[in-house]
C-alpha atoms as a PDB file:
ATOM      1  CA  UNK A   1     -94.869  77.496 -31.543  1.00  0.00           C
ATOM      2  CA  UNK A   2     -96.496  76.903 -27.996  1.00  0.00           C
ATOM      3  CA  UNK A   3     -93.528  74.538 -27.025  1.00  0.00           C
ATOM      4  CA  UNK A   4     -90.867  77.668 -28.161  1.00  0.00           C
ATOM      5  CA  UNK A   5     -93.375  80.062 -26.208  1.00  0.00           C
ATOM      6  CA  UNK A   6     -93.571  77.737 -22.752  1.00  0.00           C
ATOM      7  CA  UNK A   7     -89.646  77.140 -22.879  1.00  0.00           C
ATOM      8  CA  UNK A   8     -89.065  80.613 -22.960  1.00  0.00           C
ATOM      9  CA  UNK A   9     -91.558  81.375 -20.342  1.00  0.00           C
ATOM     10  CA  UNK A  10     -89.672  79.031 -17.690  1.00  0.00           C
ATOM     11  CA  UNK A  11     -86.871  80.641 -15.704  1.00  0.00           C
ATOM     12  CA  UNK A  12     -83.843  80.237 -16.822  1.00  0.00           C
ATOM     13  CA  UNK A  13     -81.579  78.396 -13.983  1.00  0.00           C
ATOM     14  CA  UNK A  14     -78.730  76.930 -13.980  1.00  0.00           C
ATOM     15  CA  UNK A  15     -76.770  75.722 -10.851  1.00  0.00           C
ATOM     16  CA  UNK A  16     -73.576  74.127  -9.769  1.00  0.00           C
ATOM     17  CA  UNK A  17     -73.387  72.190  -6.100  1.00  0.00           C
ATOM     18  CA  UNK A  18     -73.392  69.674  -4.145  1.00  0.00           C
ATOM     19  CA  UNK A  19     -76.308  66.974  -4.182  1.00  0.00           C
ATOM     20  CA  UNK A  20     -77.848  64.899  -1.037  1.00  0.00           C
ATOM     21  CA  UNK A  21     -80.573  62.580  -1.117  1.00  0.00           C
ATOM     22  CA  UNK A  22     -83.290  61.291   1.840  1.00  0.00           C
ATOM     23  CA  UNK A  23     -85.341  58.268   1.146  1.00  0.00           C
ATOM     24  CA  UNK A  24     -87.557  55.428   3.000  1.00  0.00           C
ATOM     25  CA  UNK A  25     -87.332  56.831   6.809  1.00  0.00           C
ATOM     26  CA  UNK A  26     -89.896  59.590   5.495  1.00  0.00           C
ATOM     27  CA  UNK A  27     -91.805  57.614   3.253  1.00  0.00           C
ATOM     28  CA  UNK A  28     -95.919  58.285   2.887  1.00  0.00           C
ATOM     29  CA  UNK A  29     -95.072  61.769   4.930  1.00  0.00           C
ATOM     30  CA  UNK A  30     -96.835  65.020   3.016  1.00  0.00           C
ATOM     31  CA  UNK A  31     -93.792  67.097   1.203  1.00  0.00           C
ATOM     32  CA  UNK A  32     -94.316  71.287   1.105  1.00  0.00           C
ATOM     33  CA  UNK A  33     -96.385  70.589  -1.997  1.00  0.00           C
ATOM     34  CA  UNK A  34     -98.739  68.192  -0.222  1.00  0.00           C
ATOM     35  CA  UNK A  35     -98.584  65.101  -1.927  1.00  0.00           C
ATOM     36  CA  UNK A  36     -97.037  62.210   0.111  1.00  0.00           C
ATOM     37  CA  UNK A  37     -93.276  61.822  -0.438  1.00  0.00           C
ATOM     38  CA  UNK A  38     -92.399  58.142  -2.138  1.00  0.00           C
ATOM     39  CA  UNK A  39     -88.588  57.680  -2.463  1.00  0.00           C
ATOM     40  CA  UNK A  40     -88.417  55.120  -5.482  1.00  0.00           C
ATOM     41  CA  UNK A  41     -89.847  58.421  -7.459  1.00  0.00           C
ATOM     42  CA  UNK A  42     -87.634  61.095  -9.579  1.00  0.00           C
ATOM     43  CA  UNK A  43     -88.626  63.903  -6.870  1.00  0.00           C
ATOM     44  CA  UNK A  44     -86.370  66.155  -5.424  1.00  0.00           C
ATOM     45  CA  UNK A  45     -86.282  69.321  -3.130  1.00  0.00           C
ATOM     46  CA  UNK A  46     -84.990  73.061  -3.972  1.00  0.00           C
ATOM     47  CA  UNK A  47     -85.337  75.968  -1.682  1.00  0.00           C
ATOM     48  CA  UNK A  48     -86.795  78.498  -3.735  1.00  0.00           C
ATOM     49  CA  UNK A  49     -88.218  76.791  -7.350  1.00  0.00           C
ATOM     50  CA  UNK A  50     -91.588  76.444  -7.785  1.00  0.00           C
ATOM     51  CA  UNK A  51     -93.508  73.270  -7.333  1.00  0.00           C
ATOM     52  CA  UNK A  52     -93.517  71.076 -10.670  1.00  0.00           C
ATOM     53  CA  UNK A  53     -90.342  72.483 -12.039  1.00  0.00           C
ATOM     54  CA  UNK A  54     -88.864  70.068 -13.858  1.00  0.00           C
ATOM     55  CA  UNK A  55     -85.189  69.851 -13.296  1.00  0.00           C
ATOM     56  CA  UNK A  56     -82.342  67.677 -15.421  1.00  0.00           C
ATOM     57  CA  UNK A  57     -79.884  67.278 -12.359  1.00  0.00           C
ATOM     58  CA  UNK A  58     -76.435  65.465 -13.557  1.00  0.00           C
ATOM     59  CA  UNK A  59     -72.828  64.272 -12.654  1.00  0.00           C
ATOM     60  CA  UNK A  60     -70.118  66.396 -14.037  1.00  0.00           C
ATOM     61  CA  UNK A  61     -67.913  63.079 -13.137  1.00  0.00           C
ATOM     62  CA  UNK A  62     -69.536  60.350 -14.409  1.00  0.00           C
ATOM     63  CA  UNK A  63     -72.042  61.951 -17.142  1.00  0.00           C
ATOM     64  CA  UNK A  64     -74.924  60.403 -15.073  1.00  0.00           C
ATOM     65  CA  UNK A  65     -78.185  62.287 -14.843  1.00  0.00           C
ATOM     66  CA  UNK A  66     -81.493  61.993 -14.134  1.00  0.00           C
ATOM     67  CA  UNK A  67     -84.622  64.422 -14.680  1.00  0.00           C
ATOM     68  CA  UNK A  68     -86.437  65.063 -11.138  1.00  0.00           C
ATOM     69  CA  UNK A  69     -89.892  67.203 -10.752  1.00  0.00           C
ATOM     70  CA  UNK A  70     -89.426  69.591  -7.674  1.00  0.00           C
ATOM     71  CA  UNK A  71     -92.433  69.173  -4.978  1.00  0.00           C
ATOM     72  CA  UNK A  72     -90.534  69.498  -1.767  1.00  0.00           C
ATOM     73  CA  UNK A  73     -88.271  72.147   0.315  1.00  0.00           C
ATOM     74  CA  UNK A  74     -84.702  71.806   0.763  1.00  0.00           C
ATOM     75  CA  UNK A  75     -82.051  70.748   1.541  1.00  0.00           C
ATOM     76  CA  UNK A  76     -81.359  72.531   4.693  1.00  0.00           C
ATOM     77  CA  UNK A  77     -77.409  71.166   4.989  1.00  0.00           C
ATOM     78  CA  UNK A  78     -74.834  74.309   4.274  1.00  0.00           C
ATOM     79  CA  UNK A  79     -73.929  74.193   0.813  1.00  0.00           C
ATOM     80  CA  UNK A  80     -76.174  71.857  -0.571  1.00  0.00           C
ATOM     81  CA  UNK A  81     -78.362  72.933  -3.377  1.00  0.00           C
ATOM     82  CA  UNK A  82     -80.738  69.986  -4.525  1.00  0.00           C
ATOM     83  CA  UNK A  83     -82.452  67.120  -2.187  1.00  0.00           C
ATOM     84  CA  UNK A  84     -83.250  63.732  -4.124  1.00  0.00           C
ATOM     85  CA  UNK A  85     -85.796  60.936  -3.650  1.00  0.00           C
ATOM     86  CA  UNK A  86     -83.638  57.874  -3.594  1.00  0.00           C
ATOM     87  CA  UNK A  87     -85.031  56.712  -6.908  1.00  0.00           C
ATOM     88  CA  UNK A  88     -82.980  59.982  -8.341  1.00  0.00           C
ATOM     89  CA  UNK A  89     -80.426  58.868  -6.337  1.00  0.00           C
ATOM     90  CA  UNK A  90     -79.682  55.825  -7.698  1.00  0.00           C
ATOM     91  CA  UNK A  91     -79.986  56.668 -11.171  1.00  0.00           C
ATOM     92  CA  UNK A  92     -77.049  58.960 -10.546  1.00  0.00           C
ATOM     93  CA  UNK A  93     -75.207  56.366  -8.716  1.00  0.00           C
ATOM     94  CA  UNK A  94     -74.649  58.590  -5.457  1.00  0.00           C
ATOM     95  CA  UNK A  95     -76.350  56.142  -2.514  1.00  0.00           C
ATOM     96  CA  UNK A  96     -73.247  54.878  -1.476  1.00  0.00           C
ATOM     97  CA  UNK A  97     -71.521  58.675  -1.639  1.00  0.00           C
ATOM     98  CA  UNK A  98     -74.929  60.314   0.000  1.00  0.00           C
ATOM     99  CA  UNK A  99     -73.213  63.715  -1.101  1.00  0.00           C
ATOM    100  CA  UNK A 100     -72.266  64.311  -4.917  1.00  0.00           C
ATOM    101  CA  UNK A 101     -71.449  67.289  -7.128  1.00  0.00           C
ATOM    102  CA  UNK A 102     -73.990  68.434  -9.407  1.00  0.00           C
ATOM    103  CA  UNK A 103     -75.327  70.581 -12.458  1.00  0.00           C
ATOM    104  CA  UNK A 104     -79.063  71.713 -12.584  1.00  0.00           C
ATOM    105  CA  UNK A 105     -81.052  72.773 -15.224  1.00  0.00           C
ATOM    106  CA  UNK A 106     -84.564  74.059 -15.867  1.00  0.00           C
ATOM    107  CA  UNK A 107     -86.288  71.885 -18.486  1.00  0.00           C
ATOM    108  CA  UNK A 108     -89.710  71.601 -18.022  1.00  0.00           C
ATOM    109  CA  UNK A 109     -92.859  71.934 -15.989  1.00  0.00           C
ATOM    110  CA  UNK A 110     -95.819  69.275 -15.096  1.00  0.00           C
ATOM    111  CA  UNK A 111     -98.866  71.433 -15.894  1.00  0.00           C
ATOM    112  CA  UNK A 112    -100.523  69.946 -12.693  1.00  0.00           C
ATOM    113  CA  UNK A 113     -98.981  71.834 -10.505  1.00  0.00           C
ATOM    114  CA  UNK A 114    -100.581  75.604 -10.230  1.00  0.00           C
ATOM    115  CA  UNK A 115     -97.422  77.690  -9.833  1.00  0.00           C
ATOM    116  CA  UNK A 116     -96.122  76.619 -13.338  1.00  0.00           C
ATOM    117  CA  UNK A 117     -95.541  79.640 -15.722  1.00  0.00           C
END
């Protein structure tokens, strides 16, 4: 019953986009959440979800996906609606492309973070 009652609690998102990623050139560097940002990790950045959302971000092309934990802000390139740790990235298979399309979905949220529902 608590599972049914914290899934419902979660907002329910869905979004369709385009999908960057950053990686080692700002490794060790505090993220908006303010823990340091390590690219082999399944992080990403979204502009308005709140930190620890936990986010299943995949391919419509290839079927690829990968779930990411939000604790940064971004992306701040026009039509772009998801940033991704290069760890992400490369379970997606999009380091070569830098820019894919993408589906996002609210799945989850790590408890350890203080603006989880």
């Amino acid at each position: 019953m608590l599972l049914l009652f914290l899934v419902a609690c979660l907002p329910a998102v869905y979004q369709t986009g385009s999908a960057s990623w950053y990686g080692r050139e700002l490794a060790g560097r505090p993220t908006a959440s303010g823990e340091p940002f390590r690219p082999a990790r399944h992080t990403s950045a979204h502009p308005t979800l709140p930190f620890g959302t936990v986010v299943r971000v995949s391919r419509p092309d290839t079927g690829a996906w990968v779930r990411v934990v939000i604790n940064d802000r971004g992306p701040y390139a026009k039509g772009r609606i998801i940033d991704l740790a290069r760890g992400a990235a490369r379970r997606l298979d999009m380091l070569e492309a830098g820019v894919v399309a993408v589906e996002l979905r609210v799945v989850g949220c790590k408890r350890r973070y203080k603006k989880c529902p």
